[in-house]
Protein backbone atom coordinates (compact mmCIF):
# COMPACT_ATOMS: atom_id res chain seq x y z
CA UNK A 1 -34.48 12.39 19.97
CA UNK A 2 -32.40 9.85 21.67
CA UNK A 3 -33.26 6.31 20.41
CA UNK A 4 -35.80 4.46 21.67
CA UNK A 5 -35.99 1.12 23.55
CA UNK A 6 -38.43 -1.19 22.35
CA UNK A 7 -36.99 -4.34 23.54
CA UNK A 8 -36.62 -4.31 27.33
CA UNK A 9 -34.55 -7.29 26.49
CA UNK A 10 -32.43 -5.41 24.31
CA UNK A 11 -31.56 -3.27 26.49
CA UNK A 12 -30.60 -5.75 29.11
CA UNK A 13 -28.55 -7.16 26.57
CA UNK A 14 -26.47 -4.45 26.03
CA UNK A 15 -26.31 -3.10 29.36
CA UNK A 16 -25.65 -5.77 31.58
CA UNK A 17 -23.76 -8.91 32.09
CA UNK A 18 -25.24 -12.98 31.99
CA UNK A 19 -24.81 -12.62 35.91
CA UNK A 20 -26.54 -9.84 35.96
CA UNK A 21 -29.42 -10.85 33.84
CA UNK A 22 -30.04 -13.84 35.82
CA UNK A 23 -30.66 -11.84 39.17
CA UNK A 24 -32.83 -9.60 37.25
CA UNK A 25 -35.48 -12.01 36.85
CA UNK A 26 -38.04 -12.04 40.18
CA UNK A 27 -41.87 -12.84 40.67
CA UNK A 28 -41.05 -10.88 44.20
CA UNK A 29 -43.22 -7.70 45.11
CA UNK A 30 -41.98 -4.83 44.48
CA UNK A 31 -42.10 -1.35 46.07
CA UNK A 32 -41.57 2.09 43.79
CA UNK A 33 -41.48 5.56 44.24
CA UNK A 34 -40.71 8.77 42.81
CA UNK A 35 -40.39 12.01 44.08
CA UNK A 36 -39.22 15.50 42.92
CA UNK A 37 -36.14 17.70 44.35
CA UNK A 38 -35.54 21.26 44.22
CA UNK A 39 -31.87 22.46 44.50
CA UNK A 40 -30.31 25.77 44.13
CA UNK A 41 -28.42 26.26 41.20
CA UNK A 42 -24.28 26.56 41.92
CA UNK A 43 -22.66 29.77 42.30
CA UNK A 44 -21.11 30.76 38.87
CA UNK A 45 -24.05 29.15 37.07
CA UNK A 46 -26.24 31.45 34.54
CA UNK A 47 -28.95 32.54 36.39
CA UNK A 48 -27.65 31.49 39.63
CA UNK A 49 -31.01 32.67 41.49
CA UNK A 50 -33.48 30.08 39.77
CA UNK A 51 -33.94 26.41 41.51
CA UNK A 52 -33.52 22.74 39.90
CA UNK A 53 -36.24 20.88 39.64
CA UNK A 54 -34.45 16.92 39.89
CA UNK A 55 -36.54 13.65 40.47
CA UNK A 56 -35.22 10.83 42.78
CA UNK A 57 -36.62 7.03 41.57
CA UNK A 58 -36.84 4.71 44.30
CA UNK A 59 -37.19 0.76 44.41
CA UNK A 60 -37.52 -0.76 47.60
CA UNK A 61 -36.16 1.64 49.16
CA UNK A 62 -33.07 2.11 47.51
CA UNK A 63 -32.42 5.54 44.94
CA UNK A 64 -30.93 6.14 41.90
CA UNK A 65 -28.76 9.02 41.95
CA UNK A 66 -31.06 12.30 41.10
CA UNK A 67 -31.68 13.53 37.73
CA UNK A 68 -32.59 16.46 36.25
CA UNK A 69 -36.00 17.18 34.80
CA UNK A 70 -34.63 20.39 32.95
CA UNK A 71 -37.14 22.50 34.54
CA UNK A 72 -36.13 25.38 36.44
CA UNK A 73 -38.56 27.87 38.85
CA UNK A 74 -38.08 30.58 41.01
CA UNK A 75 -37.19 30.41 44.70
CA UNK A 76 -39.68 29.86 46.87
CA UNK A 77 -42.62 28.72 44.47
CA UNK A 78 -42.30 24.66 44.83
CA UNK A 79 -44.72 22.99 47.26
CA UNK A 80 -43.14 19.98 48.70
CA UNK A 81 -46.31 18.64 50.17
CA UNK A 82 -48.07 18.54 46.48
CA UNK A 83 -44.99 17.76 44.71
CA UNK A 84 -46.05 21.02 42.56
CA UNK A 85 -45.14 24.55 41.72
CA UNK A 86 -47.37 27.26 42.88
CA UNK A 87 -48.93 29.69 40.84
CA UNK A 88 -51.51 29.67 38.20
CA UNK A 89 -49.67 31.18 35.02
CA UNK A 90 -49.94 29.46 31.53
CA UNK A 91 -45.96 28.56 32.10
CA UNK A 92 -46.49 27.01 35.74
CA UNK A 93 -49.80 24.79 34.08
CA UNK A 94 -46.96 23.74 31.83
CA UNK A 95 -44.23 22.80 33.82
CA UNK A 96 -46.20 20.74 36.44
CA UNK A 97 -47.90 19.18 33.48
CA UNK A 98 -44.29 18.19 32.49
CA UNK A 99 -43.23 16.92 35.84
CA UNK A 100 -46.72 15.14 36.13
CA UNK A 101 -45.62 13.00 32.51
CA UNK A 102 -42.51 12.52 33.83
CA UNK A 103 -43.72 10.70 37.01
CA UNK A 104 -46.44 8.69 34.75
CA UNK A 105 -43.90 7.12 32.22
CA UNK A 106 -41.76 6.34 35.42
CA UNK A 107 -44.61 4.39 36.87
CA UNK A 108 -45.20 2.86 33.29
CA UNK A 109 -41.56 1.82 32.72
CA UNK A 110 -42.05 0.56 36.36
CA UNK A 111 -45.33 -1.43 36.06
CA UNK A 112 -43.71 -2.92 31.77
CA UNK A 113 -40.60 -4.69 33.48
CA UNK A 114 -42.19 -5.61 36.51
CA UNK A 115 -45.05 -7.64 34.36
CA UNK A 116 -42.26 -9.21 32.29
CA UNK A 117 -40.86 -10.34 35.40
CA UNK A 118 -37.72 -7.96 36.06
CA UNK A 119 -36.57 -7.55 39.29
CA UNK A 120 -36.30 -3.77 38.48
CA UNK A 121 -33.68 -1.63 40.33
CA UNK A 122 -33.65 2.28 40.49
CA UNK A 123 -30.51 2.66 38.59
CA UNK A 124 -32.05 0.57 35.83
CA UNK A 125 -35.27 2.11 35.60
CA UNK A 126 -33.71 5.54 35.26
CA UNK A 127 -31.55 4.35 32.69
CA UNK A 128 -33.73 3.07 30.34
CA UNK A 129 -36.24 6.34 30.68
CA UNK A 130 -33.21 8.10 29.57
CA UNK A 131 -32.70 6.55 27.05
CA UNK A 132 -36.55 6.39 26.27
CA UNK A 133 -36.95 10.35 26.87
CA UNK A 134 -36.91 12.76 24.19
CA UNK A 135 -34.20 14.65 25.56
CA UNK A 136 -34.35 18.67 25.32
CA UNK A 137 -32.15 20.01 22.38
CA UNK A 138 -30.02 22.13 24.90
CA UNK A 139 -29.00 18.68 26.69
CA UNK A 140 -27.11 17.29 23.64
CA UNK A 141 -23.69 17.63 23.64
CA UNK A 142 -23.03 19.09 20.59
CA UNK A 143 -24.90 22.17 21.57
CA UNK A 144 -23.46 22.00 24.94
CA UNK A 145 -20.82 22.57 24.12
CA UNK A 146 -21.72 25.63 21.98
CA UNK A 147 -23.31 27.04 25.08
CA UNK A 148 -19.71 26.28 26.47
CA UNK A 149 -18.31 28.69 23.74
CA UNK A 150 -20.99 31.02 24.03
CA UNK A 151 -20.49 31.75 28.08
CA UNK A 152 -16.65 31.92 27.73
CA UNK A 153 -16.12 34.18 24.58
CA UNK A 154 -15.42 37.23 26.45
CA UNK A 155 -13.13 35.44 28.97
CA UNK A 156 -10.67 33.72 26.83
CA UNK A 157 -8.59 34.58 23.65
CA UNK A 158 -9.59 34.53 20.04
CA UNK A 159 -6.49 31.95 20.06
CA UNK A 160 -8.49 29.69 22.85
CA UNK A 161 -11.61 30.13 21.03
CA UNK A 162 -10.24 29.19 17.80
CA UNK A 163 -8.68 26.06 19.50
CA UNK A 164 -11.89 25.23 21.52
CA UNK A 165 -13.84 25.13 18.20
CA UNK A 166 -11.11 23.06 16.23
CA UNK A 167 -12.08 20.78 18.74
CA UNK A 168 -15.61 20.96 18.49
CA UNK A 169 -15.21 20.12 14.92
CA UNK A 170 -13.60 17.43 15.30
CA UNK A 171 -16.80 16.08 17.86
CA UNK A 172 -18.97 16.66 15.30
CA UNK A 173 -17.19 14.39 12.89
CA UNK A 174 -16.77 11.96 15.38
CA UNK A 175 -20.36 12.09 16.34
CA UNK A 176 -20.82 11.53 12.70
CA UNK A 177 -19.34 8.60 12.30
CA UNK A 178 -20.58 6.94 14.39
CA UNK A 179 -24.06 7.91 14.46
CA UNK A 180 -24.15 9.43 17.89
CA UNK A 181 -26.02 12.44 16.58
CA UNK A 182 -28.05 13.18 19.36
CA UNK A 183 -26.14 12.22 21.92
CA UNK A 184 -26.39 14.11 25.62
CA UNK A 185 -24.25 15.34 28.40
CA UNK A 186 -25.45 12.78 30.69
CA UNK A 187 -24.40 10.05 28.41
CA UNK A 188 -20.55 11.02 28.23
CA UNK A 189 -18.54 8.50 30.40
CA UNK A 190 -15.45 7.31 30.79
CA UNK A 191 -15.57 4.39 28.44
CA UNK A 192 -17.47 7.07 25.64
CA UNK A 193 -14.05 9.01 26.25
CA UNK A 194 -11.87 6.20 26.01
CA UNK A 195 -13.84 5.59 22.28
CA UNK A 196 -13.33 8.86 21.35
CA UNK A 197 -9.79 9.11 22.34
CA UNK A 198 -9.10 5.95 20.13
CA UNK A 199 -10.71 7.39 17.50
CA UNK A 200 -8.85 11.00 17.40
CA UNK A 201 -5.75 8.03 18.28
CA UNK A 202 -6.64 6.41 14.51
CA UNK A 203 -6.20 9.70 12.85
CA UNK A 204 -2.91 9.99 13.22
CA UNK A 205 -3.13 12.37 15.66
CA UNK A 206 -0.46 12.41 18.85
CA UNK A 207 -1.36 11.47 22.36
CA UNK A 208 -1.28 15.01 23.51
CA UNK A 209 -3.80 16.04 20.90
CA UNK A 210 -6.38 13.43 22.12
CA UNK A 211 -5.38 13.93 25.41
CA UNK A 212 -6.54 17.59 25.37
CA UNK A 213 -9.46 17.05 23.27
CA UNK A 214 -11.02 14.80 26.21
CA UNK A 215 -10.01 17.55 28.66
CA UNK A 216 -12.45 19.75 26.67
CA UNK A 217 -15.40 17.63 27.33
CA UNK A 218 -14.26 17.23 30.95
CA UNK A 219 -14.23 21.12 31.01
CA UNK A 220 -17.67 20.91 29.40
CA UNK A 221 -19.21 18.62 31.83
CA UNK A 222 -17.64 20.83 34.65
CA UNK A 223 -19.72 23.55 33.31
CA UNK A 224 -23.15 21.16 32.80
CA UNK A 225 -22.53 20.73 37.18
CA UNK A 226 -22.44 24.23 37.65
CA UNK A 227 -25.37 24.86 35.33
CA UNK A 228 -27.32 21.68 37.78
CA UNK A 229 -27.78 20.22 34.14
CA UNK A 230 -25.52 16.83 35.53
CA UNK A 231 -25.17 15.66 38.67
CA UNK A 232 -21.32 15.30 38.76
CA UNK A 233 -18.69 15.14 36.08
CA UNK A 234 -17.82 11.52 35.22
CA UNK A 235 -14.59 12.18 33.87
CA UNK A 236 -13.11 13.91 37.03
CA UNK A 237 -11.04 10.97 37.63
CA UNK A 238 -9.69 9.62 33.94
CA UNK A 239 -6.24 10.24 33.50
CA UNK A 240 -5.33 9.28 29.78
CA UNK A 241 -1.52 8.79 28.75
CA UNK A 242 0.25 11.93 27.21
CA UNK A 243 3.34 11.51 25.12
CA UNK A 244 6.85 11.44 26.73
CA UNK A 245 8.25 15.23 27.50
CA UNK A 246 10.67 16.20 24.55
CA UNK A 247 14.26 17.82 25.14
CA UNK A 248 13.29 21.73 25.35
CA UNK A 249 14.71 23.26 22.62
CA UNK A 250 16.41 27.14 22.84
CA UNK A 251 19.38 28.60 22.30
CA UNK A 252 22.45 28.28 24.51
CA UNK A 253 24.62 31.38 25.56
CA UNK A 254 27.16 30.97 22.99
CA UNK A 255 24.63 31.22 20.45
CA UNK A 256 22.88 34.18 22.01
CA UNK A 257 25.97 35.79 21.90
CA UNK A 258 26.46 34.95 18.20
CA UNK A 259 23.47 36.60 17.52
CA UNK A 260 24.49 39.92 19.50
CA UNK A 261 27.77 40.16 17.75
CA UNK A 262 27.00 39.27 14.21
CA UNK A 263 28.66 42.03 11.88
CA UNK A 264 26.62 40.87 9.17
CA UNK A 265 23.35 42.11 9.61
CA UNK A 266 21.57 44.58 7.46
CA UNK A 267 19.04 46.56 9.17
CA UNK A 268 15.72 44.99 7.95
CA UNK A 269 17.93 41.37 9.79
CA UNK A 270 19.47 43.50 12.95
CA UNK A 271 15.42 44.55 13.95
CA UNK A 272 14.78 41.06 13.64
CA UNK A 273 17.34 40.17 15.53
CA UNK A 274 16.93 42.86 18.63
CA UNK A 275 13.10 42.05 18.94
CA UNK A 276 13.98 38.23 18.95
CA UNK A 277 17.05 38.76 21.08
CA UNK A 278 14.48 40.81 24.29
CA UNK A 279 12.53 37.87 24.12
CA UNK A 280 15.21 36.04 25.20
CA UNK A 281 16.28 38.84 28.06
CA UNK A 282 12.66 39.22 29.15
CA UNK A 283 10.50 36.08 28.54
CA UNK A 284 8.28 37.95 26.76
CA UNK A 285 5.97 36.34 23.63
CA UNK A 286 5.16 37.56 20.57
CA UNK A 287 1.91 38.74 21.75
CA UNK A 288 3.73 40.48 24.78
CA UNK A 289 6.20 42.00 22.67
CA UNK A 290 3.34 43.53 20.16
CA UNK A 291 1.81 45.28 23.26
CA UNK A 292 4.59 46.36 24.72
CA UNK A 293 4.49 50.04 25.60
CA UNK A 294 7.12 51.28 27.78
CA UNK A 295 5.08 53.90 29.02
CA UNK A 296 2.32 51.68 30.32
CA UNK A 297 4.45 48.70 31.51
CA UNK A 298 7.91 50.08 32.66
CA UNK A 299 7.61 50.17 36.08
CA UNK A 300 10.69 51.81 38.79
CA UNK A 301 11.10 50.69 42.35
CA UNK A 302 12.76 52.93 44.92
CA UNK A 303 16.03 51.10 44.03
CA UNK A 304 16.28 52.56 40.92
CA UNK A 305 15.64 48.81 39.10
CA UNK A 306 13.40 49.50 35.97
CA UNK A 307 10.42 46.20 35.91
CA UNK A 308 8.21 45.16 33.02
CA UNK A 309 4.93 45.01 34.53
CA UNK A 310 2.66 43.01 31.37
CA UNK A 311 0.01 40.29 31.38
CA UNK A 312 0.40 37.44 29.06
CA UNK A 313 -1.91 37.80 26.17
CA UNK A 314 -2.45 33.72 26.29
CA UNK A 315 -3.71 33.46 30.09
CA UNK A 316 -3.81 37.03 31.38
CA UNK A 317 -1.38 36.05 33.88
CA UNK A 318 1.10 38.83 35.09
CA UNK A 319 4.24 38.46 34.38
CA UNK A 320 7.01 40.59 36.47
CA UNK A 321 9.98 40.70 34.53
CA UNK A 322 13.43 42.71 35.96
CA UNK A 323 15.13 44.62 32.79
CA UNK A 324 18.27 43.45 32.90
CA UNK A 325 21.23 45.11 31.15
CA UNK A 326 20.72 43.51 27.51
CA UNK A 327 17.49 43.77 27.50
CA UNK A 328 18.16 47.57 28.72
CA UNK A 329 20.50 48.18 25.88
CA UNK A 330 17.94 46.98 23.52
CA UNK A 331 15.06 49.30 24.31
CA UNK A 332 17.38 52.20 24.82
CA UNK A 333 18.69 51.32 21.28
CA UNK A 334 14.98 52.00 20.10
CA UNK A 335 14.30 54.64 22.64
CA UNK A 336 11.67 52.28 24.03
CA UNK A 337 10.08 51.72 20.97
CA UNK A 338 10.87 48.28 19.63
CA UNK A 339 10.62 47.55 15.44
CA UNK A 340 7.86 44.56 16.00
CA UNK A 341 6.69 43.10 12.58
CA UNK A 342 3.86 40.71 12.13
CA UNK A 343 4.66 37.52 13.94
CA UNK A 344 4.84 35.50 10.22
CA UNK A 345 7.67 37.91 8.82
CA UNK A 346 9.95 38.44 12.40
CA UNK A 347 9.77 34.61 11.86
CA UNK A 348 11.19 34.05 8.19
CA UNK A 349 13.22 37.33 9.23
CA UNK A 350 14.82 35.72 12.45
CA UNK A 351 15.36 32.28 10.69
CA UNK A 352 17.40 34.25 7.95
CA UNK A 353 19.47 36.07 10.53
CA UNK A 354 20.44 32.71 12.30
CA UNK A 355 22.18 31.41 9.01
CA UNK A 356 23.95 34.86 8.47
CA UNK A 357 24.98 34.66 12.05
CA UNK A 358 26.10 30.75 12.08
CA UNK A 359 23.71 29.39 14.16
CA UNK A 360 23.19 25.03 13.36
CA UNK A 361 19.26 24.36 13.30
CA UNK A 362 18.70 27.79 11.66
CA UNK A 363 15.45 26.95 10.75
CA UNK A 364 13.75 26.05 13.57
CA UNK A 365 13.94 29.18 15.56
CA UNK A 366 10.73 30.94 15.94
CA UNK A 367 9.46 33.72 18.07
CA UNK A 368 8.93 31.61 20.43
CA UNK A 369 11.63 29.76 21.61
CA UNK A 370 12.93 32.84 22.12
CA UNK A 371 10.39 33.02 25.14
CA UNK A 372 11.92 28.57 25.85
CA UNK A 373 15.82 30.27 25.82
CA UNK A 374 14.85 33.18 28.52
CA UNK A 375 13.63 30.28 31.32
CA UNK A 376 16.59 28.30 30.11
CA UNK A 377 19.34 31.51 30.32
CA UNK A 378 17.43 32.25 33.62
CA UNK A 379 17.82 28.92 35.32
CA UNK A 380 21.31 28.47 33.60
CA UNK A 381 22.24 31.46 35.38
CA UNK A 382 21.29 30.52 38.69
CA UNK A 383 18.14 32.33 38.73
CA UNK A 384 15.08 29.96 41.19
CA UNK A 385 12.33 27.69 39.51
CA UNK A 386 10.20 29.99 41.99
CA UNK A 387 11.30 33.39 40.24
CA UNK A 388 11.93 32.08 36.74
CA UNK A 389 7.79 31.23 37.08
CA UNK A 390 6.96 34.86 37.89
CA UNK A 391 8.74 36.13 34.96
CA UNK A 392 7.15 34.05 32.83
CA UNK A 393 3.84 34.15 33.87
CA UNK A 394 2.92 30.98 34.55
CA UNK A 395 0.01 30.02 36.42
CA UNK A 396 2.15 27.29 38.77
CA UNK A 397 5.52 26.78 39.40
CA UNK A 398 4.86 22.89 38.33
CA UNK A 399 3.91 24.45 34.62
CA UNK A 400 7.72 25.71 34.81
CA UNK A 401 9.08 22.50 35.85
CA UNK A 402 7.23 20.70 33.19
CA UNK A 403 8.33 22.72 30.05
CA UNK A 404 11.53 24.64 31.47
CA UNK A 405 13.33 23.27 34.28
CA UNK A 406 16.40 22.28 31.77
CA UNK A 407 19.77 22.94 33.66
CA UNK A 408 22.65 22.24 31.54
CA UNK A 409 25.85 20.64 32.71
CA UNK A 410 27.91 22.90 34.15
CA UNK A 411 25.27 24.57 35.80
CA UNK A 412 24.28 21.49 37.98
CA UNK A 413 27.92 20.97 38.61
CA UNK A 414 28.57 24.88 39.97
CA UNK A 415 25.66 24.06 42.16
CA UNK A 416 27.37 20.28 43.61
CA UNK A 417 30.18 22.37 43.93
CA UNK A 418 28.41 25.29 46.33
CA UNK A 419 26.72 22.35 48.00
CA UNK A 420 30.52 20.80 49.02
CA UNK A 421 29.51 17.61 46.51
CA UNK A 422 32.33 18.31 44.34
């Protein structure tokens, strides 16, 4: 249960402003009203066929913004005129006996503020009911936000899953600390996210962290307006500061090339090497590489060029990669077959064969910025933000900008020179 107001005072306290206060205070008549809403749930929702039940306060005339009761019929059985659902079933007795409390402890909020002399607006009377309410356990967002989890398990990766509930323990501790156990989707607002961001902030944690953590909830209320559970998602607008973009790191063609020609390699090193090395030809991540069957995702046009037809394993995005000759060289080396490892070994394995090969920064080379050096050879070799965003698989050519749009040097001279700068 939420906590409950006692002190109407209190709340007006804590709520709104001296101004404010002082215009609260009337011996005026006032008018209320409250009526209920039925609305279809959004397409996408679970159990997009049932109807909303919301209720709109009115105070002289003026409405709050609608809010839902949590109860949900079938299309077709509300009766506007009566303000009731039809039908006669134990579950319908129980519903409009709900709607008919909800109504009463409006009109007794209503008839509390108006005797201690409170010029009572809709806004404010729906407010403090909310907070008054005992709010239904599937409203909190805690358990939201498992429901979240629960709907989009067989749409995302383990990997997103695994992130999504990192996040959802760090909520919880948050939630913990600062007594918000029961707190509800319809209470998140910007300011709430602005606390919570300062908090992830205070434990050490980067901008970018606590930037995506709030995108979570954002993606969580999104879902509460497609289930009709919220009206709209308050943090639509909030844009939160990320940390500066960091120099893309990847290997440059001369170090490429160091790996390719290194006589030094034993052959446990020179698999390592080849399986990091098509990364680098094809764009291709770890989890690409481990599915990677030639059979399945070589594909020939009527040109003769061979394509690698495979969907990202992080986003499902395809991802239509051209084999060009090193990367050709490399699977006919294997027949097709490449020696993948687990992801933890090709690692330490690669790492190794950059010192035996020369290469400065040896051990910060990981699978994948094999998959940062392929946009970066790409561009480097003239290749179009446009097509280098196909290979990869992104989503948007502006995700390509943002992480790989690195031209080096000469490369942005040759192209002043084509343009007749230089």
């Amino acid at each position: 249960m939420q906590k409950r107001v006692t002190n109407v005072a209190e709340f007006l306290n804590e709520n709104y402003s001296i101004r404010e206060r002082k215009g609260l205070i009337t011996r005026h008549r006032q008018k209320f009203g409250v009526n209920f809403r039925v609305r279809s749930k959004k397409k996408g929702a679970a159990n997009p066929t049932k109807q909303a039940i919301y209720y709109r306060v009115r105070v002289n005339g003026n409405a709050a913004t609608d809010a839902s009761t949590g109860v949900f019929i079938e299309p077709g059985t509300w009766d506007t005129k009566t303000q009731q659902i039809k039908g006669s079933s134990v579950e319908v007795d129980e519903k409009n006996r709900f709607l008919a409390q909800i109504r009463n402890d409006l009109m007794t909020l209503f008839n509390d503020l108006r005797q201690q002399g409170v010029n009572v607006t809709a806004k404010m009377l729906v407010d403090l009911y909310r907070v008054n309410q005992q709010t239904p356990e599937t409203l909190r967002l805690v358990n939201y936000y498992e429901l979240f989890l629960s709907y989009h398990k067989n749409t995302v990766t383990p990997e997103t899953i695994e992130t999504y509930q990192s996040r959802l323990n760090l909520l919880k501790k948050y939630l913990v600390s600062t007594k918000q156990y029961n707190v509800t989707i319809d209470a998140v607002s910007p300011k709430w996210a602005m606390a919570y961001h300062r908090y992830i902030l205070d434990r050490k944690n980067g901008l970018d962290h606590a930037q995506r953590a709030i995108k979570t909830i954002a993606k969580i209320l999104d879902f509460a307006v497609v289930q009709d559970d919220i009206e709209s998602n308050p943090l639509r607008s909030l844009r939160l500061p990320r940390s500066p973009q960091k120099p893309i790191k990847y290997l440059t063609k001369p170090e490429i090339e160091q790996l390719q020609n290194c006589p030094y390699f034993d052959e446990r090193l020179q698999k390592a090497a080849d399986c990091f090395l098509l990364q680098c030809f094809t764009g291709m991540a770890y989890n690409e590489l481990v599915m990677f069957d030639a059979e399945k995702h070589i594909q020939i046009d009527s040109d003769g060029q061979e394509w690698i037809m495979i969907r990202r394993g992080k986003t499902g995005t395809l991802s239509t990669i051209p084999v060009i000759a090193p990367a050709k060289n490399l699977l006919e080396k294997y027949a097709n077959k490449m020696p993948v490892i687990s992801n933890q070994k090709l690692n330490d394995f690669i790492k190794e064969a950059a010192k035996v090969a020369g290469l400065k920064n040896a051990d910060s080379i990981t699978t994948h910025l094999a998959r940062k050096t392929a946009g970066t050879y790409l561009l480097n070799h003239g290749v179009p933000l446009e097509t280098v965003s196909k290979v990869l698989g992104h989503r948007s050519v502006k995700m390509t900008e943002m992480y790989y749009a690195v031209l080096l040097t000469n490369t942005i001279k040759q192209n002043f020179k084509n343009s007749g700068l230089l």
